[in-house]
Protein backbone atom coordinates (compact mmCIF):
# COMPACT_ATOMS: atom_id res chain seq x y z
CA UNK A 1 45.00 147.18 159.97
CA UNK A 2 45.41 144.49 156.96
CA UNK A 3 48.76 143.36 156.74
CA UNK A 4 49.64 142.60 152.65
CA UNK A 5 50.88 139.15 151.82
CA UNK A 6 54.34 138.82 152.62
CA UNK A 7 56.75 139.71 149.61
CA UNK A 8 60.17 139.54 149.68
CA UNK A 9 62.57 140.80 146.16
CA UNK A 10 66.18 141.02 145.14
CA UNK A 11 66.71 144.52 143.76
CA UNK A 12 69.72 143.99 140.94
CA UNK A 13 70.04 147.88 140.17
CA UNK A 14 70.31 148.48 143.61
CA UNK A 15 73.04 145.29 143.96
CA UNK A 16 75.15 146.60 140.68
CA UNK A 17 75.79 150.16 142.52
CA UNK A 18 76.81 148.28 145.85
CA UNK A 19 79.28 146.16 143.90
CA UNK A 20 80.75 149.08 142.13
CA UNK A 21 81.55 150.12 145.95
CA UNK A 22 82.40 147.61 147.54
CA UNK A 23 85.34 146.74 144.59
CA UNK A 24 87.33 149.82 146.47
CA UNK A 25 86.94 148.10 149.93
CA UNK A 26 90.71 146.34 151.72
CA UNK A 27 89.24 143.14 152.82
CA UNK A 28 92.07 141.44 154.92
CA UNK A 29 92.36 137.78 153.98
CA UNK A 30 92.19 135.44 157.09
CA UNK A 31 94.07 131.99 157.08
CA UNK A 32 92.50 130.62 159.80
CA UNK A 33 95.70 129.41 161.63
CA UNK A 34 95.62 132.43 164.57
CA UNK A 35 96.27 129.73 167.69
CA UNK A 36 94.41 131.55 169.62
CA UNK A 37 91.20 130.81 167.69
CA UNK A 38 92.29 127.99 165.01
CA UNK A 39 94.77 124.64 165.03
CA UNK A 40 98.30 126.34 163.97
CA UNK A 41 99.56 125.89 160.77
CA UNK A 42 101.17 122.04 159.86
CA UNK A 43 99.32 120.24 162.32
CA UNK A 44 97.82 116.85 161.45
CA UNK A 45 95.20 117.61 159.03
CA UNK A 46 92.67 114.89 160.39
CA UNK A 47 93.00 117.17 163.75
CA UNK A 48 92.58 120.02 161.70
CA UNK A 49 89.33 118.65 160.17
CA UNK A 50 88.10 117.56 163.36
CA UNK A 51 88.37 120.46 165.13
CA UNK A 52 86.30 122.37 162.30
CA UNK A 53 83.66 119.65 161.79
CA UNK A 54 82.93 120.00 165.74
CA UNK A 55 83.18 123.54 166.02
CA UNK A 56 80.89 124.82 163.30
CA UNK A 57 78.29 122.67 164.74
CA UNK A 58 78.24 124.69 167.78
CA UNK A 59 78.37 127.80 165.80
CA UNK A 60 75.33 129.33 166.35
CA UNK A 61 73.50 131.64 168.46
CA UNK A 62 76.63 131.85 172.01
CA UNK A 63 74.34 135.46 172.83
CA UNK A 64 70.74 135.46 173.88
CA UNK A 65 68.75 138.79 174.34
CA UNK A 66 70.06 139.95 178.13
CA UNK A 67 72.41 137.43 178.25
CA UNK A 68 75.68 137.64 176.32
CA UNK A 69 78.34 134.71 175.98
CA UNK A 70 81.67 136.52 177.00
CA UNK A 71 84.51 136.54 179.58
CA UNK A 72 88.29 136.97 180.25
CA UNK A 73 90.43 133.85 179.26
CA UNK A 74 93.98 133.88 180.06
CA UNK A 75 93.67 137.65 181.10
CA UNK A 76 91.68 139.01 177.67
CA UNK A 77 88.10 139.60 176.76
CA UNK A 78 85.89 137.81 174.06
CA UNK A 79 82.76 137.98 173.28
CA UNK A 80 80.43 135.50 170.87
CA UNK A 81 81.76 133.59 168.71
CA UNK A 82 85.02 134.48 169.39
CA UNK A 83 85.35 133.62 172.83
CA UNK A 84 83.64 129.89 171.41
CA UNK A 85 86.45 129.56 169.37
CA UNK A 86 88.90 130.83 171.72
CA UNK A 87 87.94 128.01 174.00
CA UNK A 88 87.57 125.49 171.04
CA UNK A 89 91.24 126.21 170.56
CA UNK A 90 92.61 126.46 174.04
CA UNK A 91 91.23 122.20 174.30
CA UNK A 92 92.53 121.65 171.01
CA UNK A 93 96.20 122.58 172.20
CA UNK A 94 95.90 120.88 175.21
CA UNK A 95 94.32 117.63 174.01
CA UNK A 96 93.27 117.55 170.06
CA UNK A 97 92.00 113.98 170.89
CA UNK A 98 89.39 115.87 173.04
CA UNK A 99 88.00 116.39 169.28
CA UNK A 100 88.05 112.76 168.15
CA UNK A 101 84.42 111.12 166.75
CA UNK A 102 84.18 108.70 169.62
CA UNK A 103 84.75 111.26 171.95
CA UNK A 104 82.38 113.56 170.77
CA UNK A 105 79.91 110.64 170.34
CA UNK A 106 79.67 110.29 173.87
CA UNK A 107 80.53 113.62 175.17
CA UNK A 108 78.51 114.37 178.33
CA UNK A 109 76.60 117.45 179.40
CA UNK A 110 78.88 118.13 182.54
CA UNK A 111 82.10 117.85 180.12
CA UNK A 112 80.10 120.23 177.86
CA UNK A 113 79.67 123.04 180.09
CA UNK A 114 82.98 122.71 182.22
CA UNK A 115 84.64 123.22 178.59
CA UNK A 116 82.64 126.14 177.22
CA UNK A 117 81.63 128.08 180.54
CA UNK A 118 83.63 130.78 181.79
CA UNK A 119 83.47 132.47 184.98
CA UNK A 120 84.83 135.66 184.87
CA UNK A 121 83.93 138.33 184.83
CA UNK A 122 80.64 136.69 185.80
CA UNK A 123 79.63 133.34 184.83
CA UNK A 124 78.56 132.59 181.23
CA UNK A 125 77.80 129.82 179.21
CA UNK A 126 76.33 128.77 175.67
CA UNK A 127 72.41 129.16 176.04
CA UNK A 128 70.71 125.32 174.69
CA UNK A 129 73.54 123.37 176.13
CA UNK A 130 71.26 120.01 175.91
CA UNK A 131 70.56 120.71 171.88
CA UNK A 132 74.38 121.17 171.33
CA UNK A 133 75.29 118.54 173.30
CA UNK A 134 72.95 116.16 170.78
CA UNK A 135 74.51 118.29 167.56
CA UNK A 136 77.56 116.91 169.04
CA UNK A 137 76.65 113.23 169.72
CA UNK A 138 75.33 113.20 166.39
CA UNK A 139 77.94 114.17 164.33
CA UNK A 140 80.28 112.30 166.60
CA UNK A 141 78.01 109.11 166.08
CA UNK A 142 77.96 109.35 162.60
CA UNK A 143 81.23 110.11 161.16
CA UNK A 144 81.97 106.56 163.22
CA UNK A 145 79.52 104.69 161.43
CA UNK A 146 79.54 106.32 157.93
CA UNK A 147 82.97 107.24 157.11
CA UNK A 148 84.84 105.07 159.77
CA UNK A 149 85.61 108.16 162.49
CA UNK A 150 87.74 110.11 159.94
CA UNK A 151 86.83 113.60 158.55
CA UNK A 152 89.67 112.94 155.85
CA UNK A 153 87.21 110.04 154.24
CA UNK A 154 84.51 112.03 154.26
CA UNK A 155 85.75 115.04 152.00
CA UNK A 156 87.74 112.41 150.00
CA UNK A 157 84.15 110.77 149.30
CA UNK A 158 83.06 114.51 147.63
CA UNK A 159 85.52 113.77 144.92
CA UNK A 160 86.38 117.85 145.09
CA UNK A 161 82.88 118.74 144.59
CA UNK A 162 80.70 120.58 146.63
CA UNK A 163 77.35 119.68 145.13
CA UNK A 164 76.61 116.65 142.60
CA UNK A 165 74.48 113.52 141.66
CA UNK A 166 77.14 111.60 143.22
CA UNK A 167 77.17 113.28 146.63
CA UNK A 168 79.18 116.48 147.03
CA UNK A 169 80.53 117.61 150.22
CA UNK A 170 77.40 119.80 151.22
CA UNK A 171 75.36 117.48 150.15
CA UNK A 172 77.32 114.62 152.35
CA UNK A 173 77.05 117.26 155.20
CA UNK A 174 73.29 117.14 155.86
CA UNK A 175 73.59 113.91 156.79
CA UNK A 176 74.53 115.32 160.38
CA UNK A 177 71.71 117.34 162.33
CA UNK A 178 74.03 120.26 162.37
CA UNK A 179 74.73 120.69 159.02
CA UNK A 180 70.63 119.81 157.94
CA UNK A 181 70.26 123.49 157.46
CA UNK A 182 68.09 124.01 154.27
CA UNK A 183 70.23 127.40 153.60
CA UNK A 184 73.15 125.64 154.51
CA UNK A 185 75.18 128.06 156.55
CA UNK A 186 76.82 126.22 158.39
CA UNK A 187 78.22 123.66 155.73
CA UNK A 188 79.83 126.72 153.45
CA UNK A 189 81.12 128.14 156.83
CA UNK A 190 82.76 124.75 157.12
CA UNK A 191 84.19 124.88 153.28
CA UNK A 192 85.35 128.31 153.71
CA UNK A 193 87.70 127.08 156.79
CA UNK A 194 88.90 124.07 155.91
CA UNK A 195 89.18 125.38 151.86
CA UNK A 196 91.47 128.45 153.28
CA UNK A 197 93.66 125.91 155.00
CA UNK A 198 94.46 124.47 152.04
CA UNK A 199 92.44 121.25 153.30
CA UNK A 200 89.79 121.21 150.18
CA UNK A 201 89.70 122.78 146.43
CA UNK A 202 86.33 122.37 144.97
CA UNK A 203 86.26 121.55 141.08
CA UNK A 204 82.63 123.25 141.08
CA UNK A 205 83.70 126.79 142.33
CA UNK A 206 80.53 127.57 140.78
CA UNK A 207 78.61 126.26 143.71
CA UNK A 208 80.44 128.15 146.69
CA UNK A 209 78.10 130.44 148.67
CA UNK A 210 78.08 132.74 151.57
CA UNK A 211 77.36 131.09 154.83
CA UNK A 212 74.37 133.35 155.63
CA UNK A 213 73.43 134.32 159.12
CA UNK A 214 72.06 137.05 161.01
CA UNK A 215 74.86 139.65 160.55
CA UNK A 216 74.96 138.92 157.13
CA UNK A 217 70.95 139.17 156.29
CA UNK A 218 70.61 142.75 158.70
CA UNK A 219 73.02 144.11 156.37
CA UNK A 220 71.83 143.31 153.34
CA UNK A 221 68.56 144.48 154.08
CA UNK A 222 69.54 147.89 154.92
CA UNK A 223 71.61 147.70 151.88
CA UNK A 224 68.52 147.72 150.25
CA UNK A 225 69.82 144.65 147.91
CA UNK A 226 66.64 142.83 149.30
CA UNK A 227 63.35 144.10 150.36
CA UNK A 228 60.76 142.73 152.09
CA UNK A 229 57.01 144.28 152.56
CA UNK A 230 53.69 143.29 154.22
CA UNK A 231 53.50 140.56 157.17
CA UNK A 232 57.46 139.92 157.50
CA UNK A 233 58.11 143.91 156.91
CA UNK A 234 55.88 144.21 159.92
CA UNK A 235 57.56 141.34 162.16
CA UNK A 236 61.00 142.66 161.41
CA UNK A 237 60.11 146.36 162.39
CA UNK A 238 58.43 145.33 165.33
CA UNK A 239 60.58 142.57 166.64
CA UNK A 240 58.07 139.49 166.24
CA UNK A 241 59.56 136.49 166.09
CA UNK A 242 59.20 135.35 162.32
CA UNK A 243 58.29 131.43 160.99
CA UNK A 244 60.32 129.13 160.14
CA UNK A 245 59.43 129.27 156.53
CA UNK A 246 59.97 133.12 156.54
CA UNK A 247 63.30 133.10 157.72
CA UNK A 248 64.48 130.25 155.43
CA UNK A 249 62.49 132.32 152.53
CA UNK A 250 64.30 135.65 153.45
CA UNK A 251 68.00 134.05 153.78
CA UNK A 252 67.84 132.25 150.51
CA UNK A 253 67.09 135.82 148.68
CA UNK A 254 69.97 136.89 151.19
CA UNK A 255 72.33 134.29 149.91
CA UNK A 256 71.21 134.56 146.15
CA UNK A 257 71.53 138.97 146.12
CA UNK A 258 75.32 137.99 147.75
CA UNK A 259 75.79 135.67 145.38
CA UNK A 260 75.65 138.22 142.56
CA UNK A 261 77.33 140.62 144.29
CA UNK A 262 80.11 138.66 144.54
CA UNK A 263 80.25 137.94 140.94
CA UNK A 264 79.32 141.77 139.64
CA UNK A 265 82.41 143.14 142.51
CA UNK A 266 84.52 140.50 140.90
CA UNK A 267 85.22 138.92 144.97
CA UNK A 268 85.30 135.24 145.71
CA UNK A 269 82.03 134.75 147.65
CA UNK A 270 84.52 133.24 150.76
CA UNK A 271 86.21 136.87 150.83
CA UNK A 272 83.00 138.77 150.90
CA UNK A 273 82.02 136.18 153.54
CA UNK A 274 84.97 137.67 155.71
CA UNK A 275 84.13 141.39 155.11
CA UNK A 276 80.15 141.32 155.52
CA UNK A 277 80.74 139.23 158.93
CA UNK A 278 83.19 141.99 160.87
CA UNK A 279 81.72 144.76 159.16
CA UNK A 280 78.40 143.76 160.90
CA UNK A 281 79.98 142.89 164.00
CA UNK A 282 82.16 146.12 164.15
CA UNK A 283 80.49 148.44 161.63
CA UNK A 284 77.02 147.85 161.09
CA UNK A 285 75.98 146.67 164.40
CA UNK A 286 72.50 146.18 165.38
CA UNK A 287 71.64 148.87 167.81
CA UNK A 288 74.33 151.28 166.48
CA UNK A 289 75.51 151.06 162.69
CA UNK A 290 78.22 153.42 161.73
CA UNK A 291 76.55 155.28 159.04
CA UNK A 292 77.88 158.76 159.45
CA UNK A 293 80.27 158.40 162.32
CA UNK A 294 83.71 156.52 162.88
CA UNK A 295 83.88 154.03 165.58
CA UNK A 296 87.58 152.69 166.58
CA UNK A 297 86.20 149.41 165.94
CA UNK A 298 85.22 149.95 162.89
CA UNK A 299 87.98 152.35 161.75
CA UNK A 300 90.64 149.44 162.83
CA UNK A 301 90.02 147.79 159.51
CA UNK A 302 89.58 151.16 157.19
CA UNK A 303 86.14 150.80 157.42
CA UNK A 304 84.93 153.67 158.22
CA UNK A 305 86.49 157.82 158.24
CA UNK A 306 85.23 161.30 159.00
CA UNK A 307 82.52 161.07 157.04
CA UNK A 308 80.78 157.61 158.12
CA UNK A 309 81.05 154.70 156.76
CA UNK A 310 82.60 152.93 153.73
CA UNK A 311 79.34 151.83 151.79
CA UNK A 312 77.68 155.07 152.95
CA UNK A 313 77.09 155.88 149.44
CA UNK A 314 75.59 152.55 148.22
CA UNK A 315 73.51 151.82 151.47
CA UNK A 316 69.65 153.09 151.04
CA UNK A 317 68.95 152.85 155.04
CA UNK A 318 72.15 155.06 155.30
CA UNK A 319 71.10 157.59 153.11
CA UNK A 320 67.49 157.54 154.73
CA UNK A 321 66.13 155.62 151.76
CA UNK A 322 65.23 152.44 154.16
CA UNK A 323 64.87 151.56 157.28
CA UNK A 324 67.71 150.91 159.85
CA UNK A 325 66.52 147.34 160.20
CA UNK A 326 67.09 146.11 163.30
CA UNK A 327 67.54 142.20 162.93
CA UNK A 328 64.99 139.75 162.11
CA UNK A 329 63.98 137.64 164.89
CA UNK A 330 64.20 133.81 165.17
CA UNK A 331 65.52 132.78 168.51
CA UNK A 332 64.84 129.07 168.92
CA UNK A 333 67.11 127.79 165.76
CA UNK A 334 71.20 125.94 165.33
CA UNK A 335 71.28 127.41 161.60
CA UNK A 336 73.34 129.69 162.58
């Protein structure tokens, strides 16, 4: 069978009836200062910065196909990302030096894994130790030549801005192999922490975007507020892994339909950040979205009732107008 060039669109009609929704949805703010996951509130704000420069790096990918990162730590279960930050935090208490540029410069694989491995209830660790381990050095390296080991210098050398001639933060970001990321999720993720602690105001508001990754693009195409058809319709469907151009071509339209949605619903692109990332991790999962059910999960943040889900309404693969999408697939990446 021929297989149509591939063609991926923003719908706008379709993105003006989601925002009209998604206006009535409670999105709880989060500060970012939960110890269990964060540095508490007060602490030294270098620290602070530290900790988030190093962790979002490693923010990518902790579950594999088969192989999930989770485990019990100090008698409760995580999973993903949240057991990653769990850990991040439970080395930050003990030693927030661990975090430190030279450190990090010269971490070592065997430190690495003894931090971020867990083993119980069975063992489990991040899958490409080696590449984060080099993410690490990097950054680590860098911020101890360029900006004299402080985080503080570099967001004072942004000047408050996150893009500009003169070198905005996300701009001064890609310097570091984990923050190269041509969609740049991982440098807004970083903004959106350190900005909610009160750590950086960007003049140019007008530049904030949504840190797009995978729960964030399976939503929106079963929102129907992108579409894709012909070769990367097909891969998606059938689970082939996609290009590297496709997936950076597909996540910019991603990031550019949230974009307006976030101005059309009136909802700083930060908080829409928060609600799209647990509403796919708890609501519109990939093997089981909540369409016309209730999950407890899910209906622990209002999220979903008798009658399905929130956006049930708005979302086309809900109403049988799209396909359930499943999740694009691009394995072998640290964008996010």
């Amino acid at each position: 069978m021929k297989v149509n060039e591939t063609i991926i669109t923003i719908d706008y009609d379709q993105i003006a009836k989601v925002a009209k929704t998604i206006r009535k949805v409670k999105i709880p703010i989060d500060d970012f200062s939960n110890p269990k996951y964060y540095p508490p509130k007060n602490d030294d704000p270098e620290n602070v910065l530290r900790y988030f420069i190093f962790m979002v790096a490693l923010d990518h990918r902790v579950s594999r196909p088969g192989k999930p990162y989770e485990g019990i730590v100090d008698g409760e279960f995580y999973h993903g990302a949240d057991l990653l930050y769990r850990l991040g935090a439970k080395k930050y208490l003990e030693d927030p030096k661990w975090f430190s540029p030279e450190h990090m410069a010269s971490i070592r694989l065997d430190e690495f894994r003894s931090w971020l491995t867990v083993n119980n209830p069975k063992r489990s660790e991040p899958p490409d130790i080696e590449v984060r381990v080099m993410l690490l050095r990097d950054l680590g390296y860098k911020l101890v030549k360029l900006y004299s080991s402080s985080v503080s210098l570099l967001i004072e050398s942004a000047k408050g801005y996150l893009k500009g001639l003169h070198g905005g933060l996300i701009d001064r970001l890609k310097v570091f192999r984990a923050y190269e990321d041509p969609v740049e999720k991982k440098p807004y993720l970083f903004v959106k922490f350190i900005t909610r602690r009160g750590l950086f105001n960007p003049i140019d508001k007008y530049n904030l975007e949504l840190p797009i990754d995978n729960h964030l693009t399976r939503i929106a195409l079963r929102l129907g507020i992108v579409r894709v058809n012909g070769l990367l319709k097909e891969k998606i469907i059938n689970h082939i892994e996609v290009s590297w151009e496709e997936d950076v071509l597909l996540r910019i339209a991603v990031r550019k339909a949230y974009k307006k949605l976030a101005e059309l619903a009136g909802i700083d692109p930060t908080i829409l950040d928060d609600f799209l990332w647990m509403f796919g991790r708890k609501c519109c999962t990939r093997e089981k979205p909540v369409c016309n059910t209730c999950t407890s999960s899910c209906k622990k943040y209002g999220w979903c009732n008798s009658s399905g889900c929130v956006l049930r309404n708005a979302c086309l693969a809900g109403q049988g107008l799209l396909e359930k999408y499943f999740e694009h697939t691009y394995l072998n990446t640290w964008y996010y």
